[in-house]
N, C-alpha and C. Protein backbone atom coordinates (compact mmCIF):
# COMPACT_ATOMS: atom_id res chain seq x y z
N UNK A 1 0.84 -1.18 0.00
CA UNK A 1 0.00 0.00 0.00
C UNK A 1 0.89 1.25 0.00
N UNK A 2 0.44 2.37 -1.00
CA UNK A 2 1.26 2.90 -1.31
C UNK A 2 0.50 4.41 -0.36
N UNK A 3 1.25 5.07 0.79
CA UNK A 3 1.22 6.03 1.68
C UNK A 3 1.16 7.66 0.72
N UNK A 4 -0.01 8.03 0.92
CA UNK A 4 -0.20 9.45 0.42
C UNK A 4 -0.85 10.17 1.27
N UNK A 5 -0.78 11.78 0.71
CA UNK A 5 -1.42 12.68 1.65
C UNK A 5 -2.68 12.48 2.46
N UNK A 6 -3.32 11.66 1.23
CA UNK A 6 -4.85 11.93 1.25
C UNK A 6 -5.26 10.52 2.39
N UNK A 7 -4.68 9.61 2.25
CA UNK A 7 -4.53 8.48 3.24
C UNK A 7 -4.15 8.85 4.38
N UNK A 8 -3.29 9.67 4.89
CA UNK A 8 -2.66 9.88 6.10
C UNK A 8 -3.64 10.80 6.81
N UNK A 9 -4.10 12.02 5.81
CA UNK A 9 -5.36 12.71 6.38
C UNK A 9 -6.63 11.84 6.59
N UNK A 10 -7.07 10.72 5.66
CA UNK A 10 -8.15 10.16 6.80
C UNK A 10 -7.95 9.66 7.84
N UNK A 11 -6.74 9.41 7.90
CA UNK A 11 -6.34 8.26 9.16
C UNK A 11 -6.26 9.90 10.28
N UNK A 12 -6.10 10.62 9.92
CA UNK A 12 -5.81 11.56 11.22
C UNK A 12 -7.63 12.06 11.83
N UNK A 13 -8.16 11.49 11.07
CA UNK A 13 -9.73 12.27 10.80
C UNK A 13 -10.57 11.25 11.79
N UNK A 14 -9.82 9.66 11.28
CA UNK A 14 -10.94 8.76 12.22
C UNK A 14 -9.38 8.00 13.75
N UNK A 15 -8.42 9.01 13.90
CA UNK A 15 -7.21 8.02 14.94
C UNK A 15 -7.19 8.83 15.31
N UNK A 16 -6.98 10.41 14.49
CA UNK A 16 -6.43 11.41 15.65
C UNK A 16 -7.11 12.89 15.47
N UNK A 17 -8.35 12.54 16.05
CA UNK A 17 -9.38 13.48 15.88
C UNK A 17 -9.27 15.26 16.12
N UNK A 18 -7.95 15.01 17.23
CA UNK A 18 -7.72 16.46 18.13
C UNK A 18 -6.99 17.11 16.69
N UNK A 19 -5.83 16.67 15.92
CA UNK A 19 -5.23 16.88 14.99
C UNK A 19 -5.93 17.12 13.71
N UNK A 20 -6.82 16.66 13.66
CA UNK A 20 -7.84 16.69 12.30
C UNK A 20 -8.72 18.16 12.99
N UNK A 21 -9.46 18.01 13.88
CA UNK A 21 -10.53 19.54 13.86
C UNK A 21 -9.56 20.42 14.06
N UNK A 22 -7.66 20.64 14.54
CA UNK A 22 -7.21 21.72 14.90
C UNK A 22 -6.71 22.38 13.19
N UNK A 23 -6.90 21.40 12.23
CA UNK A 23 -7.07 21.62 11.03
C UNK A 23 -5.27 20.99 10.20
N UNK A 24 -4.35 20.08 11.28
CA UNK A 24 -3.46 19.59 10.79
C UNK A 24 -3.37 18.61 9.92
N UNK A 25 -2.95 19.14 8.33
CA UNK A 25 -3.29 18.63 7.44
C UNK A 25 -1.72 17.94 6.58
N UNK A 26 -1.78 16.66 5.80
CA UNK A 26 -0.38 16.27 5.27
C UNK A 26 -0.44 16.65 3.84
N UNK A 27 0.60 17.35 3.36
CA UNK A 27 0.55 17.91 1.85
C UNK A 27 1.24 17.28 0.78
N UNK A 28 2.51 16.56 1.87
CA UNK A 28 3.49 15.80 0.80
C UNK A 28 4.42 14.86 1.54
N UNK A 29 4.44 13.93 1.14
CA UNK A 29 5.16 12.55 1.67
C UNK A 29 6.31 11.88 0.39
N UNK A 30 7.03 11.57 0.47
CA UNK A 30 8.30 11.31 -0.06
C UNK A 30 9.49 10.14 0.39
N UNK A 31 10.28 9.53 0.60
CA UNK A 31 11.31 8.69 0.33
C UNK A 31 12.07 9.06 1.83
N UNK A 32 11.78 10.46 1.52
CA UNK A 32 12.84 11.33 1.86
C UNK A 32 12.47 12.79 2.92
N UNK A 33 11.16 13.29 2.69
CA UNK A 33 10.62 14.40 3.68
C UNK A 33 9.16 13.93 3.59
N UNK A 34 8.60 15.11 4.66
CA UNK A 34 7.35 15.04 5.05
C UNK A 34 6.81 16.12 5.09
N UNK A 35 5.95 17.17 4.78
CA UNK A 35 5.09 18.47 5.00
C UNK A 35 3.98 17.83 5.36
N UNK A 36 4.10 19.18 6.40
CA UNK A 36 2.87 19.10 7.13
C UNK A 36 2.35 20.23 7.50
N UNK A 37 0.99 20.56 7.15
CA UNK A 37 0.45 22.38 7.02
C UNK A 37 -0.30 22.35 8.82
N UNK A 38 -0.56 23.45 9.20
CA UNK A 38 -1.56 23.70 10.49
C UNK A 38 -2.12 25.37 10.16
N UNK A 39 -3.12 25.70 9.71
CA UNK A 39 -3.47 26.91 9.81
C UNK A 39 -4.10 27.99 11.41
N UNK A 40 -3.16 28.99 11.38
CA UNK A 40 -4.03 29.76 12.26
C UNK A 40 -5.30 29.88 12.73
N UNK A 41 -5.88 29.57 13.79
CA UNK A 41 -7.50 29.75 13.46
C UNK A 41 -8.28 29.99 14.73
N UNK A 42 -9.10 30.26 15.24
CA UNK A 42 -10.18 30.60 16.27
C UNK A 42 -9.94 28.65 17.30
N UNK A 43 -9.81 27.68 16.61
CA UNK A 43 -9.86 26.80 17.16
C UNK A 43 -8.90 26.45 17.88
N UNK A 44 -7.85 26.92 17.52
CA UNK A 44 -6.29 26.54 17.86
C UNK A 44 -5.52 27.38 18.17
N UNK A 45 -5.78 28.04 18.59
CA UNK A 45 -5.27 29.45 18.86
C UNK A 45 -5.00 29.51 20.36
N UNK A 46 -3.84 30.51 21.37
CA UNK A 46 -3.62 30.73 22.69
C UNK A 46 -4.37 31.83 22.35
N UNK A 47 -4.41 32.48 24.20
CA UNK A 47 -4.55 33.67 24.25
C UNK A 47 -3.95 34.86 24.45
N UNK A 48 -3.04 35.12 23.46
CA UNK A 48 -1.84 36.07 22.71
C UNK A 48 -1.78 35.63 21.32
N UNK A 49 -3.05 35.70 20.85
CA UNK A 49 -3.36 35.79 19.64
C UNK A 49 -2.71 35.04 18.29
N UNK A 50 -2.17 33.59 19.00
CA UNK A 50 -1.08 32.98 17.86
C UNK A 50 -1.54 31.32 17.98
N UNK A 51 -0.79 30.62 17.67
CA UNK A 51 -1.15 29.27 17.55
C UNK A 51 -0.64 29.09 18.75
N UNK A 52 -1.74 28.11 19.46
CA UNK A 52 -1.15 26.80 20.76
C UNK A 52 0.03 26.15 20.28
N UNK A 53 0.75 25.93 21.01
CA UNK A 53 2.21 24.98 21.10
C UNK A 53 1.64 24.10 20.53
N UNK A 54 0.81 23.43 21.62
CA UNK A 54 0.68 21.61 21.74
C UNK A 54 -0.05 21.47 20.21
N UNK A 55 -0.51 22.31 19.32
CA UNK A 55 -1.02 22.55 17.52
C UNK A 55 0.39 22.33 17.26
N UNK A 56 1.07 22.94 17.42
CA UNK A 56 2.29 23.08 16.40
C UNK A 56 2.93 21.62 16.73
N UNK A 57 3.28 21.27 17.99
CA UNK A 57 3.59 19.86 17.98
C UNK A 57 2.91 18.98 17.42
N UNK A 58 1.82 18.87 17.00
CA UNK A 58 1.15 17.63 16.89
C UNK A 58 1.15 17.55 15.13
N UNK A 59 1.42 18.99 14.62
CA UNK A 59 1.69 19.36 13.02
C UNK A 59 3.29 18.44 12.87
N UNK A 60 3.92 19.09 13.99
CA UNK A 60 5.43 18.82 13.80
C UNK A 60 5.53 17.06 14.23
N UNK A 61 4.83 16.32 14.90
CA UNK A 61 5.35 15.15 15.08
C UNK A 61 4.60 14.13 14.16
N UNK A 62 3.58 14.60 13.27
CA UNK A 62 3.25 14.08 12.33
C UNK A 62 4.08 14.10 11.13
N UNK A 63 4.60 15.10 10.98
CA UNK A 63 5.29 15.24 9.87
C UNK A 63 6.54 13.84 10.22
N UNK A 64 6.99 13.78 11.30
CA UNK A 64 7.77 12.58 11.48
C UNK A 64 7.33 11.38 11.86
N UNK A 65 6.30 11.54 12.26
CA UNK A 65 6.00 9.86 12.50
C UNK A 65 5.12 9.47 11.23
N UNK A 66 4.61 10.19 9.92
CA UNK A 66 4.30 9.56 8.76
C UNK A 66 5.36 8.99 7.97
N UNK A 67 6.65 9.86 8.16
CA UNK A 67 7.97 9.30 7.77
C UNK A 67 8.48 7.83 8.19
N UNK A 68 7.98 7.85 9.42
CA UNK A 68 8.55 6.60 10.39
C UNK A 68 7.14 5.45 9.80
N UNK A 69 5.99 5.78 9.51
CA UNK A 69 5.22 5.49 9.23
C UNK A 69 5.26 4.49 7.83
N UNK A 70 5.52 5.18 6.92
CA UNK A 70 5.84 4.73 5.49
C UNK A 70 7.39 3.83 5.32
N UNK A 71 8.20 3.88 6.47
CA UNK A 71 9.11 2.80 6.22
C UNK A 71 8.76 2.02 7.20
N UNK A 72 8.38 1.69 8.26
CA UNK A 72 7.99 0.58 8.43
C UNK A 72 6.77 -0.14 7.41
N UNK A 73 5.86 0.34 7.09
CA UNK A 73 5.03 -0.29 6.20
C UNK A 73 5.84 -0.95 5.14
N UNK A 74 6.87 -0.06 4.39
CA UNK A 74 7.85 -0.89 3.21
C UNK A 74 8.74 -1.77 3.26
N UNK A 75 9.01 -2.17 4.95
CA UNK A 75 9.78 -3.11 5.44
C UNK A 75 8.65 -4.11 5.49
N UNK A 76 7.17 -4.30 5.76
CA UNK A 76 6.81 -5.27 5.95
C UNK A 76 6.85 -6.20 6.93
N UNK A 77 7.25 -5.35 7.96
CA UNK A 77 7.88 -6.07 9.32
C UNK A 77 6.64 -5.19 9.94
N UNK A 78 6.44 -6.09 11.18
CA UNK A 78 5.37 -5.43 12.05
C UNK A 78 6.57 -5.05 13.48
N UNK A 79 6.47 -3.77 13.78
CA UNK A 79 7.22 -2.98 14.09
C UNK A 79 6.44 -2.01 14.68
N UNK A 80 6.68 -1.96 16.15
CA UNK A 80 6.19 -0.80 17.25
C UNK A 80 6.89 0.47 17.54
N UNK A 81 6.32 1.66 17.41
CA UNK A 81 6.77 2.86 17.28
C UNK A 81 6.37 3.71 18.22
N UNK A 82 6.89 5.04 19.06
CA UNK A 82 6.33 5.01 20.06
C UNK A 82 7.24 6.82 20.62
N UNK A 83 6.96 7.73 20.55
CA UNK A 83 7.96 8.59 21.02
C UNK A 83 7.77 8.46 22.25
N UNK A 84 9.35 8.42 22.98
CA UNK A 84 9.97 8.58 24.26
C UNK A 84 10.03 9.85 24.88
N UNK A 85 10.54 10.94 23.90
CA UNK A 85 11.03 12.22 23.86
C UNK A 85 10.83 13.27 23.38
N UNK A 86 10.78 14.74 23.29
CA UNK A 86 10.95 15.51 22.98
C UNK A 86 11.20 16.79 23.19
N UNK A 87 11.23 17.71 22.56
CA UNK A 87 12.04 19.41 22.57
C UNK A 87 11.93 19.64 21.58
N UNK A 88 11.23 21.49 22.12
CA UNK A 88 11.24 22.29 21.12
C UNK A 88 11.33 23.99 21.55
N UNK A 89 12.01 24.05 20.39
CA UNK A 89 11.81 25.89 20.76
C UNK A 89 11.26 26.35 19.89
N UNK A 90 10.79 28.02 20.12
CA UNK A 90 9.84 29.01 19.70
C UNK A 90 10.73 30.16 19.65
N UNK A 91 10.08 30.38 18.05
CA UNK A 91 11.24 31.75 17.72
C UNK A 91 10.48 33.02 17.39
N UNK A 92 9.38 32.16 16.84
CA UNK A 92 8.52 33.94 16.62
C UNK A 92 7.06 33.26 16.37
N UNK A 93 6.03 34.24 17.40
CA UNK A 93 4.50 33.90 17.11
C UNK A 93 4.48 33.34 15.76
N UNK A 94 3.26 32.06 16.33
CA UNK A 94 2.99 31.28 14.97
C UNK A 94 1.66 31.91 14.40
N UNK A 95 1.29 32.54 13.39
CA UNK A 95 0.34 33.10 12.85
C UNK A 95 0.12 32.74 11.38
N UNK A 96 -0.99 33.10 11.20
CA UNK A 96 -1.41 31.85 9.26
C UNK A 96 -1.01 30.92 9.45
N UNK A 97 -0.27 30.64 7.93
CA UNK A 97 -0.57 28.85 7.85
C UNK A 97 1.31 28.87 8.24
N UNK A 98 1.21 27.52 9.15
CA UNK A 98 2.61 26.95 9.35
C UNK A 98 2.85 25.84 8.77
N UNK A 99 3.96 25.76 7.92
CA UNK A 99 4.23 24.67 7.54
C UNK A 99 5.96 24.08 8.06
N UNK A 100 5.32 22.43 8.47
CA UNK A 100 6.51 21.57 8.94
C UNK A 100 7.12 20.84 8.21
N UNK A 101 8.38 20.86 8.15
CA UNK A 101 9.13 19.54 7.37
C UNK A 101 10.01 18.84 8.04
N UNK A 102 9.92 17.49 7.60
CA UNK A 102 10.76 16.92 8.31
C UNK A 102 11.44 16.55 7.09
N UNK A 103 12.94 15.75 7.24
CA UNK A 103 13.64 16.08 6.26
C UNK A 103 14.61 14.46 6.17
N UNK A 104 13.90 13.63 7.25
CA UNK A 104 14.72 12.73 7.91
C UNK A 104 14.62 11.48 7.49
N UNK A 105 13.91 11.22 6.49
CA UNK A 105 13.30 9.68 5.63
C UNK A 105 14.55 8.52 5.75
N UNK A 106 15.74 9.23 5.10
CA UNK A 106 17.03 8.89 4.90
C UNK A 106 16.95 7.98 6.46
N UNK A 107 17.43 8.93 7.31
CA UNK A 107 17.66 8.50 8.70
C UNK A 107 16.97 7.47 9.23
N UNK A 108 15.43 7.32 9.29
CA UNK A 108 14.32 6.39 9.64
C UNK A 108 14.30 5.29 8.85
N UNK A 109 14.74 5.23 7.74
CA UNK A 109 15.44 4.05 6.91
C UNK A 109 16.43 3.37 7.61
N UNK A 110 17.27 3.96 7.90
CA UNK A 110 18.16 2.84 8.45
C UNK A 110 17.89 2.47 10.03
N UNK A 111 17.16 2.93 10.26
CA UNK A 111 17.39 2.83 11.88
C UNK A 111 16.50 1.58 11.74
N UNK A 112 15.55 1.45 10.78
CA UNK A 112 13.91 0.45 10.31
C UNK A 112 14.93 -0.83 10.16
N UNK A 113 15.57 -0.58 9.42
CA UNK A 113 16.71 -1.71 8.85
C UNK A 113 17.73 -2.27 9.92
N UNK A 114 18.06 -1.62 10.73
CA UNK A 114 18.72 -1.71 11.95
C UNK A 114 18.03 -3.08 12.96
N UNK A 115 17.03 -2.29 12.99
CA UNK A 115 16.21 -2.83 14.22
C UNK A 115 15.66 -3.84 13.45
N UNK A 116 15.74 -4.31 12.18
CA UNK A 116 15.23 -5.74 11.45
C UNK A 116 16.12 -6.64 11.98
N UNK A 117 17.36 -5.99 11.20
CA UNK A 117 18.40 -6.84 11.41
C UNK A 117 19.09 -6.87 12.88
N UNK A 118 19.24 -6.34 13.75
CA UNK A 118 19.63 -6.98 14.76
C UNK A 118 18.32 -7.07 15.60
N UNK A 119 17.17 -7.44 15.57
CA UNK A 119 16.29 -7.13 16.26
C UNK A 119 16.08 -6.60 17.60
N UNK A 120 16.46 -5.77 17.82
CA UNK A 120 16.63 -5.33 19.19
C UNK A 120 16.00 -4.20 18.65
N UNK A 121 15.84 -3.14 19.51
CA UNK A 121 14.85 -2.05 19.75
C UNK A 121 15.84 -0.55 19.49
N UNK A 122 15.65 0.11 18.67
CA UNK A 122 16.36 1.26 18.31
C UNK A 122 15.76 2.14 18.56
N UNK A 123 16.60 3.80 18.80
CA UNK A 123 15.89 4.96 18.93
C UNK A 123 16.69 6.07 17.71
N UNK A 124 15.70 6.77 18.16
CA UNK A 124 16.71 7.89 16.65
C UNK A 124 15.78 9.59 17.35
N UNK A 125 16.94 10.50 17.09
CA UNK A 125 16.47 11.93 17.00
C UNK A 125 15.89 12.52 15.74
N UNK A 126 14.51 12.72 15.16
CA UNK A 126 14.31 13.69 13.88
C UNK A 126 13.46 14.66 14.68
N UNK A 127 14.04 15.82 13.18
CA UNK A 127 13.69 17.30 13.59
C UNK A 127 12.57 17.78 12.60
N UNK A 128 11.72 18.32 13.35
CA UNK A 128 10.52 19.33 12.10
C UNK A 128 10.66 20.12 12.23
N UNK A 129 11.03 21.02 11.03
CA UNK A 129 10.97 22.91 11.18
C UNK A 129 9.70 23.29 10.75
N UNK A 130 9.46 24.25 11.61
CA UNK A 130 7.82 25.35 11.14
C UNK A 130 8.32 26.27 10.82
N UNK A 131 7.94 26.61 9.72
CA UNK A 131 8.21 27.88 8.95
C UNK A 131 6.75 28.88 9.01
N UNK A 132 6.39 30.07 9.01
CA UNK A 132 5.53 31.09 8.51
C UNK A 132 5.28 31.24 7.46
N UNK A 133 4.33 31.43 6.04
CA UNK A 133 4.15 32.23 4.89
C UNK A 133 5.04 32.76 4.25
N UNK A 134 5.86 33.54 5.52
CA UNK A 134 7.33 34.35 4.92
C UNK A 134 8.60 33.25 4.43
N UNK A 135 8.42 32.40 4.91
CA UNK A 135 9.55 31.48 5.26
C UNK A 135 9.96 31.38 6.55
N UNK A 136 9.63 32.18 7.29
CA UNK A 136 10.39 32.84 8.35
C UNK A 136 10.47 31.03 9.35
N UNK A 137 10.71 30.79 9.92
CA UNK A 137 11.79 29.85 11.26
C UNK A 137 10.14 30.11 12.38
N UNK A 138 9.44 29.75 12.44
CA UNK A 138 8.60 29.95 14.04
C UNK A 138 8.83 28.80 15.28
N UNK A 139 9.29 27.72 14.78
CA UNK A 139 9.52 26.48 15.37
C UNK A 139 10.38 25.63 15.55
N UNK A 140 10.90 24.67 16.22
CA UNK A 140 11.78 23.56 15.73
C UNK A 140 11.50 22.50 16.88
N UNK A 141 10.48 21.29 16.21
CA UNK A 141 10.54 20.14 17.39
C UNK A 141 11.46 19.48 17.00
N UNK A 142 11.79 18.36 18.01
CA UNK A 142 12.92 17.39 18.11
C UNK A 142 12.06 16.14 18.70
N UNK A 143 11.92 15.21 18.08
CA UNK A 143 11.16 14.03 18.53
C UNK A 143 11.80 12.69 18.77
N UNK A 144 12.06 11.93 19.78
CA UNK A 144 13.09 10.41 19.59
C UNK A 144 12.02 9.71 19.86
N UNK A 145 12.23 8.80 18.68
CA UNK A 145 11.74 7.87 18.05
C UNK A 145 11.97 6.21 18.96
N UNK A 146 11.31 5.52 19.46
CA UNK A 146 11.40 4.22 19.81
C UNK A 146 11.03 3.29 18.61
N UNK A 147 11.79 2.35 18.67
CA UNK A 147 11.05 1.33 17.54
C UNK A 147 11.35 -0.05 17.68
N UNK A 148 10.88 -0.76 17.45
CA UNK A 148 10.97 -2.24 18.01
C UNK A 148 10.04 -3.19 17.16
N UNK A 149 10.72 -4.35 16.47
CA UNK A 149 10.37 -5.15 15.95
C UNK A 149 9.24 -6.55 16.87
N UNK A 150 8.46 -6.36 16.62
CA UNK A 150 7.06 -7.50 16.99
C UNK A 150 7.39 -8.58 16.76
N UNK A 151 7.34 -9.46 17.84
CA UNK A 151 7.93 -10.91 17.95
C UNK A 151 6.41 -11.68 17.23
């Protein structure tokens, strides 16, 4: 089964409902990165007039766990995934649409392959940047990854 935007958005619509009404949506999936949009809005919003954190995380750890997502599916190995960890900083109010990338496909490949082959349980650091409209930097999560092959 071949992993696209439009697949990953139903699955967020009927698994991860909080992420679907805050309007976090997947635009592009790849080998290799992940985008992931969250628009500004009355729903998701703090009160200092910008996006909630815990929105921007849930934009930003999607963007990596669809990554982590689509190689375990292409390994064909049933394989448990699970974040342990994370960190993030804030560089400038998040306002309009934010978009996340993760950039780390490469990386989650081997770690998938790792944990086949020696079966033991691996972890890995990937990063999502949120950018603004402008381009501008508003974000940067850091997510570690657990993963473990199913006996």
């Amino acid at each position: 089964m071949n992993i696209t935007p439009r697949k990953l958005n139903t699955f967020k619509m009927f698994k991860l409902p909080a992420a679907y009404f805050c309007g976090v949506r997947t635009k592009h999936i790849d080998a290799s990165k992940c985008i992931v949009t969250v628009k500004h809005k009355w729903i998701n919003q703090n009160p200092f007039k910008s996006m909630f954190w815990a929105v921007q995380g849930m934009a930003a750890e999607f963007s990596t766990g669809a990554l982590m997502i689509s190689k375990i599916k292409a390994s064909r190995k049933r394989i448990s995934m699970l974040v342990t960890s994370n960190k993030a900083i804030f560089t400038k109010k998040a306002t309009g649409r934010i978009t996340f990338t993760c950039h780390d496909g490469n990386l989650i490949e081997d770690i998938v392959k790792k944990a086949i082959e020696t079966g033991e349980g691996q972890t890995i650091w990937v990063k999502s940047i949120g950018v603004n409209e402008d381009g501008v930097e508003v974000s940067t999560f850091d997510f570690e990854w657990s993963i473990k092959v199913k006996q």
